[in-house]
C-alpha atoms as a PDB file:
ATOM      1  CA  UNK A   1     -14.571  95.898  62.020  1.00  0.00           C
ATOM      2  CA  UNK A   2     -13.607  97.784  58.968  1.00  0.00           C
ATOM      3  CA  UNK A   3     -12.199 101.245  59.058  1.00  0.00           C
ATOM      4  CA  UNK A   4     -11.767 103.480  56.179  1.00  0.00           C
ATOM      5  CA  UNK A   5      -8.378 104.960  55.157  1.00  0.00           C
ATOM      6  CA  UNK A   6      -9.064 108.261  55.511  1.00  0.00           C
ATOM      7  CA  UNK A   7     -10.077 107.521  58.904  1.00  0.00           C
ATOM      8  CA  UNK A   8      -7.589 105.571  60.148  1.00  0.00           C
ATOM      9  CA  UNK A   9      -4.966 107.783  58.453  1.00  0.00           C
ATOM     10  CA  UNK A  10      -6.115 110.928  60.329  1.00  0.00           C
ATOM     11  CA  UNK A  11      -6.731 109.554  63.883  1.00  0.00           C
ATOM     12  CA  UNK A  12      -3.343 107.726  63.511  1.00  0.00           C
ATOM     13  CA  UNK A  13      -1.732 110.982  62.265  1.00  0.00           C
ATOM     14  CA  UNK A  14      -3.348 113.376  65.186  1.00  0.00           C
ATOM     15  CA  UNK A  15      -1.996 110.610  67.645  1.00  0.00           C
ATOM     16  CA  UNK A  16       1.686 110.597  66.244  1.00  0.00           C
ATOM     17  CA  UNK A  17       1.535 114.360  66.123  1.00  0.00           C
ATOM     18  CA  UNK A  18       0.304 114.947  69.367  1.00  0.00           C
ATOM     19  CA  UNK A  19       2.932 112.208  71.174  1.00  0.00           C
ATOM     20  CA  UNK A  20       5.871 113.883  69.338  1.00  0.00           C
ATOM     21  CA  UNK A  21       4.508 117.768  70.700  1.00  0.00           C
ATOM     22  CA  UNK A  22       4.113 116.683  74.380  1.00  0.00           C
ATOM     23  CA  UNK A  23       7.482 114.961  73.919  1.00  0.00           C
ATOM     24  CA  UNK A  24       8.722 118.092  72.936  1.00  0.00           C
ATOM     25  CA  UNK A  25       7.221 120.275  75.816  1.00  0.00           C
ATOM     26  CA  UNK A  26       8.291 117.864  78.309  1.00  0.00           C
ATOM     27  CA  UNK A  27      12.093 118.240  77.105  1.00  0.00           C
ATOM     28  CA  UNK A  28      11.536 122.119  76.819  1.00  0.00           C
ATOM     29  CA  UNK A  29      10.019 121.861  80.448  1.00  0.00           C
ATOM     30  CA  UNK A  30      13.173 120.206  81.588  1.00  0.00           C
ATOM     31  CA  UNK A  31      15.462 122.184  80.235  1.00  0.00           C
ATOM     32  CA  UNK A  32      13.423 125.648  81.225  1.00  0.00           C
ATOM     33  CA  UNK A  33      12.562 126.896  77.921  1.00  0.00           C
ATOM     34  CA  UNK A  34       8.824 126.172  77.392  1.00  0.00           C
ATOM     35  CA  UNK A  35       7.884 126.221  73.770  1.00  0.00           C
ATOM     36  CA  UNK A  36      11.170 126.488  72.486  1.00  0.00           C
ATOM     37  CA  UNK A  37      11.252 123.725  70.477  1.00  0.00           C
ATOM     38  CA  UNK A  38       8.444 124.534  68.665  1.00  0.00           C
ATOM     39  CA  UNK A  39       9.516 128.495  68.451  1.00  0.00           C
ATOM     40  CA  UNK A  40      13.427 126.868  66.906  1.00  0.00           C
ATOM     41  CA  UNK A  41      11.520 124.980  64.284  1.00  0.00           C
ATOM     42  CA  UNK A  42       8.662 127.755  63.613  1.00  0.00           C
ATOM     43  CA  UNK A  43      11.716 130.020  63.293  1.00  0.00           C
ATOM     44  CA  UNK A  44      13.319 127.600  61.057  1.00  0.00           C
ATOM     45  CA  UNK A  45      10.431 126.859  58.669  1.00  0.00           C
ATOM     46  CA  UNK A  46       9.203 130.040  58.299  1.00  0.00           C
ATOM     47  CA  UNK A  47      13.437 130.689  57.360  1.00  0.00           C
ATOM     48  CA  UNK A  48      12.288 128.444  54.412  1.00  0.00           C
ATOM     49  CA  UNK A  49      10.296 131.755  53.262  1.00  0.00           C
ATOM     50  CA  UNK A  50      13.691 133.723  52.929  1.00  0.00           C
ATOM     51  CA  UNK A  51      15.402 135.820  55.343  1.00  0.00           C
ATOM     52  CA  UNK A  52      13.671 138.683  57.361  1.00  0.00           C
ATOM     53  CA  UNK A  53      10.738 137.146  58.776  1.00  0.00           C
ATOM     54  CA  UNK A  54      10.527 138.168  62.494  1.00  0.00           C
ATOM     55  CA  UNK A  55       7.564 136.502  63.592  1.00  0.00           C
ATOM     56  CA  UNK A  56       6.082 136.270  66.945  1.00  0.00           C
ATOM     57  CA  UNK A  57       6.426 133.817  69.306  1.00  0.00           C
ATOM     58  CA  UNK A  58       2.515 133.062  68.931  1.00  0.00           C
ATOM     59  CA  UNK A  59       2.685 132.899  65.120  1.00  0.00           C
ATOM     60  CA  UNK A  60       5.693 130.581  64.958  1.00  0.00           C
ATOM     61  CA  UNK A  61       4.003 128.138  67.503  1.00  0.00           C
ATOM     62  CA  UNK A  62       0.838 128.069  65.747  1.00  0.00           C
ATOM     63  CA  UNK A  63       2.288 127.902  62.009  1.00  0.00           C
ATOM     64  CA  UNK A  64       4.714 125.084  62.715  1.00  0.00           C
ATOM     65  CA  UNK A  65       2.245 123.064  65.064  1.00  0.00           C
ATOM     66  CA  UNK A  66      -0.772 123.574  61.803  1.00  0.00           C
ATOM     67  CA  UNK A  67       2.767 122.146  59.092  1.00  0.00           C
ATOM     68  CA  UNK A  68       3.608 119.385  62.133  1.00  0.00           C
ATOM     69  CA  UNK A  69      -0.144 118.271  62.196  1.00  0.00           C
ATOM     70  CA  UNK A  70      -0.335 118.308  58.511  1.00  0.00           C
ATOM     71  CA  UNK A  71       2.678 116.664  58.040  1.00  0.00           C
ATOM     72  CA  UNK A  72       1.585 113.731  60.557  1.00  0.00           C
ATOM     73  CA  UNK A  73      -1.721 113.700  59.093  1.00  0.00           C
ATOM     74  CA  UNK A  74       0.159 112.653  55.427  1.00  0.00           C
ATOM     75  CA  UNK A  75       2.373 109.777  57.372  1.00  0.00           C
ATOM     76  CA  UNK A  76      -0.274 108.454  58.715  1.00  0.00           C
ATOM     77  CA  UNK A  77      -2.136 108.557  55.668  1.00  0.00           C
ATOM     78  CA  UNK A  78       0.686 106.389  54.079  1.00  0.00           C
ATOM     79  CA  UNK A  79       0.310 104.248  57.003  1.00  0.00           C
ATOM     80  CA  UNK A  80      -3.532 103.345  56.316  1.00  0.00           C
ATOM     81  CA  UNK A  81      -2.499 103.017  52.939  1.00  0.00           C
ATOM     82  CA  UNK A  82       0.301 100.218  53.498  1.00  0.00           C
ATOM     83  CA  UNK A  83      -2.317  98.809  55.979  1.00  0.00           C
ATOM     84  CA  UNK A  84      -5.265  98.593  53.978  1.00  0.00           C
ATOM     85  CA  UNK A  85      -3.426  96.921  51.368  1.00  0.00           C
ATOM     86  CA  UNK A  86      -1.256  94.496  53.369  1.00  0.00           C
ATOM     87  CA  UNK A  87      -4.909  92.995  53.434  1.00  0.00           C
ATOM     88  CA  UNK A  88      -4.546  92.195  50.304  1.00  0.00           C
ATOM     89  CA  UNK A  89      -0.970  92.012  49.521  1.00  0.00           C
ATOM     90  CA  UNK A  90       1.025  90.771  53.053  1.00  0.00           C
ATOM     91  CA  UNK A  91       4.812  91.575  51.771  1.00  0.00           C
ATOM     92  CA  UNK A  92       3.938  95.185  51.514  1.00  0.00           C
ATOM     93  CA  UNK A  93       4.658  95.423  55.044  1.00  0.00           C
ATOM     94  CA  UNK A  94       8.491  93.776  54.433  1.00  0.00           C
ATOM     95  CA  UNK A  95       8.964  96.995  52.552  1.00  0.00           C
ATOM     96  CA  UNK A  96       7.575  99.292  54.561  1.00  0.00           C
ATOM     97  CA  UNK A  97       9.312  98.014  57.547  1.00  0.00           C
ATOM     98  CA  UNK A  98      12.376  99.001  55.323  1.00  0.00           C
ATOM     99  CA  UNK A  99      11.480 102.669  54.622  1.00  0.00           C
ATOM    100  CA  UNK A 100      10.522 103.946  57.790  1.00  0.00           C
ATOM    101  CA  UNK A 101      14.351 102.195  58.510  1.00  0.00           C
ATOM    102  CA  UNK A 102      15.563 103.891  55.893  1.00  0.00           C
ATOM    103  CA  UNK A 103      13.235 107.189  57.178  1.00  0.00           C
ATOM    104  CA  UNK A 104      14.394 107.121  60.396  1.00  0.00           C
ATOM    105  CA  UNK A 105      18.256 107.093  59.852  1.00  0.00           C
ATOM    106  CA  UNK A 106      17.617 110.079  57.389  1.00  0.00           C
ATOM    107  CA  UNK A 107      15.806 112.124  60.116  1.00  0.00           C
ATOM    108  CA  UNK A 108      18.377 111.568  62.423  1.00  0.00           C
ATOM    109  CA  UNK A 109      21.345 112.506  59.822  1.00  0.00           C
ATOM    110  CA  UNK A 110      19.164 115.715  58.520  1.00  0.00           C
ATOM    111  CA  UNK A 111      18.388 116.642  62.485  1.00  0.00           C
ATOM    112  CA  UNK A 112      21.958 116.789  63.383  1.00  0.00           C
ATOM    113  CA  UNK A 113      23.146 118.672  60.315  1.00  0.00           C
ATOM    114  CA  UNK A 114      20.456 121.202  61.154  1.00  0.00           C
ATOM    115  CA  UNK A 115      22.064 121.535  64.766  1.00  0.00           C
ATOM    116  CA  UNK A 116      24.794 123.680  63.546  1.00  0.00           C
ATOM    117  CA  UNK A 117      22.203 125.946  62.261  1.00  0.00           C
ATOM    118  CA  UNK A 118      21.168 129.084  64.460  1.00  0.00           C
ATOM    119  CA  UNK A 119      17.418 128.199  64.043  1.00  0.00           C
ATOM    120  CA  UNK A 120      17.296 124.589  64.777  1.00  0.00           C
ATOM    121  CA  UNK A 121      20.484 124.518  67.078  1.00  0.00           C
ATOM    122  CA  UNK A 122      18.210 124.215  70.024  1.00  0.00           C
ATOM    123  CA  UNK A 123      16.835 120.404  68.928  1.00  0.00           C
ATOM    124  CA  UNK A 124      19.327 117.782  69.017  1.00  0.00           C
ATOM    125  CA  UNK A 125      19.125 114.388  67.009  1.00  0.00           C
ATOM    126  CA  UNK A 126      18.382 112.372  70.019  1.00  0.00           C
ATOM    127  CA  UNK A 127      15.365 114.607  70.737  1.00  0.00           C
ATOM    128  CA  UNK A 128      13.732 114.022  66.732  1.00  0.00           C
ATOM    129  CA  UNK A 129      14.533 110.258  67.642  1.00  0.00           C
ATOM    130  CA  UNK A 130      13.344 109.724  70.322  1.00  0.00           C
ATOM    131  CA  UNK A 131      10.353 111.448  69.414  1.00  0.00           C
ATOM    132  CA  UNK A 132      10.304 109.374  66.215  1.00  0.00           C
ATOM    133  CA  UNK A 133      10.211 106.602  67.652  1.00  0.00           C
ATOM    134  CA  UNK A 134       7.569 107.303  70.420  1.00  0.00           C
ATOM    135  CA  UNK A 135       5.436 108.611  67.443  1.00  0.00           C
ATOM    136  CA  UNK A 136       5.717 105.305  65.583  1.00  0.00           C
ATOM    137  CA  UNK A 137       5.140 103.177  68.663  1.00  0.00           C
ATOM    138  CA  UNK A 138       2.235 105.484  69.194  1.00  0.00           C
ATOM    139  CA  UNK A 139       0.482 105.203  65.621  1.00  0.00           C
ATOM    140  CA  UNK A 140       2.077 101.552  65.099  1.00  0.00           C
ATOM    141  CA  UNK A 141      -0.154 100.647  68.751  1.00  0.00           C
ATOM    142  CA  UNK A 142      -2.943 102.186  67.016  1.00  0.00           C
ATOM    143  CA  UNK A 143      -2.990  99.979  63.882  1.00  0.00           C
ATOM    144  CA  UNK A 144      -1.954  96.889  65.953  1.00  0.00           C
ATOM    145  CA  UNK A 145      -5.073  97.499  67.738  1.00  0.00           C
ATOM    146  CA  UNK A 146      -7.567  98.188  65.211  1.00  0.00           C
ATOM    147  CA  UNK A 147      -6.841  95.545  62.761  1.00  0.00           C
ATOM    148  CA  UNK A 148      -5.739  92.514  64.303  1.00  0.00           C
ATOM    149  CA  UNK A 149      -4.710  90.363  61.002  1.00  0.00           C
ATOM    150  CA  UNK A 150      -2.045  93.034  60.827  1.00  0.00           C
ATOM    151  CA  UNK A 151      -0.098  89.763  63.094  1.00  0.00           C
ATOM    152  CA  UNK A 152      -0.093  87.249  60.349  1.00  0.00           C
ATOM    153  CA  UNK A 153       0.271  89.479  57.612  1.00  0.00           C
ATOM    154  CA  UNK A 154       3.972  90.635  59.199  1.00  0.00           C
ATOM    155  CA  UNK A 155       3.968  87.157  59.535  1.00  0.00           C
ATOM    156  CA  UNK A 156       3.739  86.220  56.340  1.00  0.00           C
ATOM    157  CA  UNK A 157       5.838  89.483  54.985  1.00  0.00           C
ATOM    158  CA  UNK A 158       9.054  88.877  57.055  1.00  0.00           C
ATOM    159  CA  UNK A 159       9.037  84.683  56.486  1.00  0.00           C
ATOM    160  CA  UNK A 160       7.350  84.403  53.175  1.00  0.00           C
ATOM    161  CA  UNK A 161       5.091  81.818  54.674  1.00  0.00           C
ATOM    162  CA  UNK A 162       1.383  81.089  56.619  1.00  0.00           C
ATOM    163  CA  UNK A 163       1.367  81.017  60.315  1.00  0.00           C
ATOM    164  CA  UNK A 164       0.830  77.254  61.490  1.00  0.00           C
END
């Protein structure tokens, strides 16, 4: 079955998105703060603006959950993207295996630099990776799933040769 880009790209995006903000909630519900994950980072991306911005709790939830969609909806458009083509071109996948590496180790640096900050103090570096990582297990299940000669090309892109 063939799947458009576009199409893949979005549902793998909403899925990502969506397994990283109940991650979130869960952690908040743990800890007793509902939301405030999502109220640190609203608070912290709407800081991006310049300094003064007392939002509400409702606006900061729903402008940093419309940028954490968006955001997820772009990753997994690259996704598609490096999917579509491994079709086409197998070793594509060596090097994306290397940038979400690469990705990954520079969320967790950025995340715990952030935790001195007063906005983002509240989310540690185990929480992004974790979350991270459920998001890419999440969206990699997805593709796994939907296009099955995604097998032998990583195959072929990690040993440089066909599958017996």
């Amino acid at each position: 079955m063939r799947h458009s880009i576009l199409r893949d790209g979005l549902i793998a995006g909403f899925l990502g998105a969506t397994s990283v903000a109940v991650w979130f909630f869960i952690v908040d519900l743990i800890v007793g703060r509902p939301m405030g994950t999502v109220v640190g980072l609203g608070r912290g991306l709407f800081s991006l603006f310049g300094p003064g911005h007392h939002d509400s709790v409702a606006v900061l939830v729903i402008g940093y959950t419309i940028f954490h969609y968006l955001a997820f909806f772009l990753a997994g458009l690259l996704v598609a993207v490096i999917v579509h083509v491994a079709d086409r071109q197998p070793t594509i996948l060596a090097g994306a295996l290397i940038l979400f590496v690469a990705l990954e180790i520079g969320f967790v640096a950025v995340s715990s630099v952030l935790a001195a900050s007063p906005f983002f103090g509240t989310l540690s570096w185990v929480q992004v990776a974790i979350g991270n990582l459920i998001a890419a297990a999440v969206m990699g299940t997805y593709f796994w799933r939907g296009h099955p000669q995604l097998k032998r090309e990583l195959h072929i892109a990690l040993t440089g040769e066909e599958e017996k």
